[in-house]
N, C-alpha and C. Protein backbone atom coordinates (compact mmCIF):
# COMPACT_ATOMS: atom_id res chain seq x y z
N UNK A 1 0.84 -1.16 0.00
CA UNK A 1 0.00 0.00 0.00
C UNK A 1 0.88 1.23 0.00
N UNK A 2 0.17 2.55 -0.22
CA UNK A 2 0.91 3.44 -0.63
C UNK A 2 0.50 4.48 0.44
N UNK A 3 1.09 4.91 1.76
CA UNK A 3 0.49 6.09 2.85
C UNK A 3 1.14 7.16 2.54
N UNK A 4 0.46 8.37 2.07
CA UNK A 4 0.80 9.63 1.87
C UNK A 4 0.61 10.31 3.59
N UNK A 5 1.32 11.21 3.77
CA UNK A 5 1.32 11.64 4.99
C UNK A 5 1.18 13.68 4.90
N UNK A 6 0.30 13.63 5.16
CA UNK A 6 0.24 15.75 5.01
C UNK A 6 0.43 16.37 6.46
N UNK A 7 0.96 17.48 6.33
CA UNK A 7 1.30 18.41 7.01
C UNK A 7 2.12 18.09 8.39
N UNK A 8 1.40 17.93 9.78
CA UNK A 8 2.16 17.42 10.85
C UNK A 8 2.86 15.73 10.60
N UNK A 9 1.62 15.28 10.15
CA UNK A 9 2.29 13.95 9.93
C UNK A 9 3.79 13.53 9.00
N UNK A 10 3.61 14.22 8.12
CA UNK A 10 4.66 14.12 7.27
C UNK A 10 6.11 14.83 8.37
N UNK A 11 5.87 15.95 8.79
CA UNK A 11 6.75 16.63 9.97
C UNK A 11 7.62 15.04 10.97
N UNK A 12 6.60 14.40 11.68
CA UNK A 12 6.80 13.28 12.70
C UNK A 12 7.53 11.97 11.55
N UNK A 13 7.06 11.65 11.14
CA UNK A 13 7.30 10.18 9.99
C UNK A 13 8.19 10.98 9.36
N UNK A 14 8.86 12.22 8.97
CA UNK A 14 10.00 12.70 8.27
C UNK A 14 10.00 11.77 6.69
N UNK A 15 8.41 11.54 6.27
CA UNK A 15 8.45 10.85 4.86
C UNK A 15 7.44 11.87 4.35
N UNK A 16 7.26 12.24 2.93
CA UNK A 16 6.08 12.34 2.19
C UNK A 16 5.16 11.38 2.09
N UNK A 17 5.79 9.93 1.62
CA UNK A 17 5.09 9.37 1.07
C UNK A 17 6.35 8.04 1.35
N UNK A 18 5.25 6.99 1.46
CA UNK A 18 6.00 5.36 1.46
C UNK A 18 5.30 4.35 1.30
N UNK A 19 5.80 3.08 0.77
CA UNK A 19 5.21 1.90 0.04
C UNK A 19 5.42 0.97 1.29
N UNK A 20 4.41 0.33 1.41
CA UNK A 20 4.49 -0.58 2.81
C UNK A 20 3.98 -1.93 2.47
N UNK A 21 4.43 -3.17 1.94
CA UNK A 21 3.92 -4.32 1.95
C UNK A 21 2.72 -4.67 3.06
N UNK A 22 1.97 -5.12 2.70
CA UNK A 22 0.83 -5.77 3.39
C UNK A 22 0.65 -6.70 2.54
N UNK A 23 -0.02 -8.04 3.05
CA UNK A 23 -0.08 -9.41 2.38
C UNK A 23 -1.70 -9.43 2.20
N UNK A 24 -2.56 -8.92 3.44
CA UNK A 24 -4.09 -9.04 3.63
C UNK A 24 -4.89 -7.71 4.09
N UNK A 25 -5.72 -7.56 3.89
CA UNK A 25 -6.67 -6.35 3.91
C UNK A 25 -6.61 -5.71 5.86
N UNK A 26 -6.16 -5.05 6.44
CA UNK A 26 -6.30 -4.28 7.44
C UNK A 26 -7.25 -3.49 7.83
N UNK A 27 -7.68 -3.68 9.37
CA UNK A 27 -8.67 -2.77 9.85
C UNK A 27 -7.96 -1.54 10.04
N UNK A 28 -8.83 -0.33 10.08
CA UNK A 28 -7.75 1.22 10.23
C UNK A 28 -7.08 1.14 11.32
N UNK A 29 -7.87 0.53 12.97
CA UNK A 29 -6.92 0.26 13.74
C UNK A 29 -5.90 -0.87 13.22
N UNK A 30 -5.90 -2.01 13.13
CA UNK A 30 -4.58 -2.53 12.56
C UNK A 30 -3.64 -1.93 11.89
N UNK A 31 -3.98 -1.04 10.51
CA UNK A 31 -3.49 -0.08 10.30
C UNK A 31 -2.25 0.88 10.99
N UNK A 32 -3.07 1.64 12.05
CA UNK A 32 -2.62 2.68 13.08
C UNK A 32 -1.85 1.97 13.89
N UNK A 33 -1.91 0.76 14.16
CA UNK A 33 -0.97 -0.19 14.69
C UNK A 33 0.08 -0.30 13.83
N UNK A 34 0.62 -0.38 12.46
CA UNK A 34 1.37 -0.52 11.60
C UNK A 34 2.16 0.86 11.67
N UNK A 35 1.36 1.69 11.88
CA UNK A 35 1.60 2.86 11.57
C UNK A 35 2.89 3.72 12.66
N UNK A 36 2.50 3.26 13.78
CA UNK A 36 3.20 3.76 14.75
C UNK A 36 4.16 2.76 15.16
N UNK A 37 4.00 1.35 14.69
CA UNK A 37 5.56 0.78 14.66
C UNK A 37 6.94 1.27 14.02
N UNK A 38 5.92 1.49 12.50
CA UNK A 38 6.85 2.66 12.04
C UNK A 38 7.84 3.59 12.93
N UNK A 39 7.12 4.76 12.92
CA UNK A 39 6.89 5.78 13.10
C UNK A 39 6.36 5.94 14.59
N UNK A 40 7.11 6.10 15.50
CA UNK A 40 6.61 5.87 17.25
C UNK A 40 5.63 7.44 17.62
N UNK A 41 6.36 8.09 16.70
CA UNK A 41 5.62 9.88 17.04
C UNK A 41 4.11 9.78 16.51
N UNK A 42 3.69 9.25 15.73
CA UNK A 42 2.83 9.40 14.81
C UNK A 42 1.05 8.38 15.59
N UNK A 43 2.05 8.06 17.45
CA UNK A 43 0.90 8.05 17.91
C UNK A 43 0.17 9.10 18.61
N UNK A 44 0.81 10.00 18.59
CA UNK A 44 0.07 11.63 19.07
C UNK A 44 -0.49 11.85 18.19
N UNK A 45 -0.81 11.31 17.17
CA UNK A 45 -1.51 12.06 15.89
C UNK A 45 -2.72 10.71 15.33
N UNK A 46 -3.19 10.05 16.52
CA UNK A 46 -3.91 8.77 16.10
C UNK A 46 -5.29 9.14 16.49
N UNK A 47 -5.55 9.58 17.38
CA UNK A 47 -6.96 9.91 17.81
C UNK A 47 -7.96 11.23 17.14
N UNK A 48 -6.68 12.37 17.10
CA UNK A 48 -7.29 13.41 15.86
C UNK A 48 -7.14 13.34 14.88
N UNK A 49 -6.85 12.64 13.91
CA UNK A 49 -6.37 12.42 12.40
C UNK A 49 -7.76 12.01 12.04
N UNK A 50 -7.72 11.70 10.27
CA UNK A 50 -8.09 11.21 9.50
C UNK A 50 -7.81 10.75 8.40
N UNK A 51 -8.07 9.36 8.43
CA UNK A 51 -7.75 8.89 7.07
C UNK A 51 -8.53 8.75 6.15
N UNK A 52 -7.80 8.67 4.71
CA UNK A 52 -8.49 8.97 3.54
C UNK A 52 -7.90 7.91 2.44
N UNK A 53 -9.28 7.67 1.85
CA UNK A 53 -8.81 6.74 0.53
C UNK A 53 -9.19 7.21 -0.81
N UNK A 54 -8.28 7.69 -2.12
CA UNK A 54 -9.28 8.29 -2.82
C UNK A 54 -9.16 9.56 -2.38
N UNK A 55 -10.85 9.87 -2.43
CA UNK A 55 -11.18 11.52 -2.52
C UNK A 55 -12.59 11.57 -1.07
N UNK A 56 -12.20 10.28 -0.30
CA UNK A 56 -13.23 10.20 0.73
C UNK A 56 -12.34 9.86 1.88
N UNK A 57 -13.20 10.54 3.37
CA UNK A 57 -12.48 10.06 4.42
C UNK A 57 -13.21 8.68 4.85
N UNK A 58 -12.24 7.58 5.47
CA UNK A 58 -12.41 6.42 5.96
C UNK A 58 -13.69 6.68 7.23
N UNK A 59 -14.37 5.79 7.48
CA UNK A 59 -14.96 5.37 8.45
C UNK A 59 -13.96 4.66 9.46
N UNK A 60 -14.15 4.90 10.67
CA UNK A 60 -13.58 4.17 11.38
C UNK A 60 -13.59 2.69 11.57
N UNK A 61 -14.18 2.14 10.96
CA UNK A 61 -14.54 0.60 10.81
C UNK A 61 -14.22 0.07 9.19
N UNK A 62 -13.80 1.42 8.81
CA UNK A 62 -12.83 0.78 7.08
C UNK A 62 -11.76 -0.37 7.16
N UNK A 63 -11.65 -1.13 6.45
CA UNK A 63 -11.06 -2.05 5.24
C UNK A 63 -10.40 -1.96 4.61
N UNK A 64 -8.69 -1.90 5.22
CA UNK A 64 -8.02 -1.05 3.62
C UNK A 64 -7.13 -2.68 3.19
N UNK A 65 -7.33 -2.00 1.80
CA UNK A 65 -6.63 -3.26 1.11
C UNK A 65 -5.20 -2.92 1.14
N UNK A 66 -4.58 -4.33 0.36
CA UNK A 66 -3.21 -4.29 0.15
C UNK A 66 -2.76 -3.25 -0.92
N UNK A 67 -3.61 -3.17 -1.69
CA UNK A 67 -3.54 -2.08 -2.92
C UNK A 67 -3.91 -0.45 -2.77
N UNK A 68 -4.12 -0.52 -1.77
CA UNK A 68 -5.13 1.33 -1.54
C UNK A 68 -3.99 2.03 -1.35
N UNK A 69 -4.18 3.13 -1.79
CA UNK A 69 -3.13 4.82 -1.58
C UNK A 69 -4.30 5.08 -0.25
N UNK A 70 -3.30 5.37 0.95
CA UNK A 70 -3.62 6.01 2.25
C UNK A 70 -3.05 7.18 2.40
N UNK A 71 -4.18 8.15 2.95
CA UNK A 71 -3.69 9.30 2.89
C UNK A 71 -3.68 9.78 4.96
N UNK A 72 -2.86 10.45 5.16
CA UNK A 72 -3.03 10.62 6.87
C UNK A 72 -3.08 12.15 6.90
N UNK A 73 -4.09 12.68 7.53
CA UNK A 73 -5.01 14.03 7.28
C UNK A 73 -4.70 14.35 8.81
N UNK A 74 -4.01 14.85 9.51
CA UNK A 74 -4.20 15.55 10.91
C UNK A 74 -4.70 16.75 10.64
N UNK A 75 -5.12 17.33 12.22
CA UNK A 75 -5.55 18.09 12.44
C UNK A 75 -5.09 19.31 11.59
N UNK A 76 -5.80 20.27 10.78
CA UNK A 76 -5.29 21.61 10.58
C UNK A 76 -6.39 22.89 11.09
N UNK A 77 -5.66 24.11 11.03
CA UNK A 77 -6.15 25.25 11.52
C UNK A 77 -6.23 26.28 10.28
N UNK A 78 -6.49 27.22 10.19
CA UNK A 78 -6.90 28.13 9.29
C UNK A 78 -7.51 29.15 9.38
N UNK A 79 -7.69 30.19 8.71
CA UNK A 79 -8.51 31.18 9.10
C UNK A 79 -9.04 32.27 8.07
């Protein structure tokens, strides 16, 4: 699978973007479990985030395949 990482996230994981073997389809928590083995910082950023597949954000009870582009959406501000 392919996890794009924006703004803070990309900051913590010090990646844009990385290719991560998976063999079988992952729950988002399994996922977020993957995620922060990685990447140990990137569990401060697990409870406010959002993930995205596509041009839609995940449900928390999503299904990501071995094939999906993941995108990791933290929190932003604006004005």
């Amino acid at each position: 699978m392919t996890v794009l990482y924006f703004a803070h996230a990309r900051r913590i994981s010090t990646v844009a973007q990385e290719e991560i073997t998976v063999t079988a389809p992952l729950s988002s928590a399994e996922f977020w479990d993957l995620i922060i083995r990685r990447h140990a910082g990137m569990a401060a950023l697990r409870t406010s985030s959002r993930l995205a597949r596509g041009n839609e954000f995940l449900p928390a009870d999503a299904v990501i395949a071995p094939s999906d582009e993941i995108v990791i959406i933290p929190p932003v501000s604006g004005g």
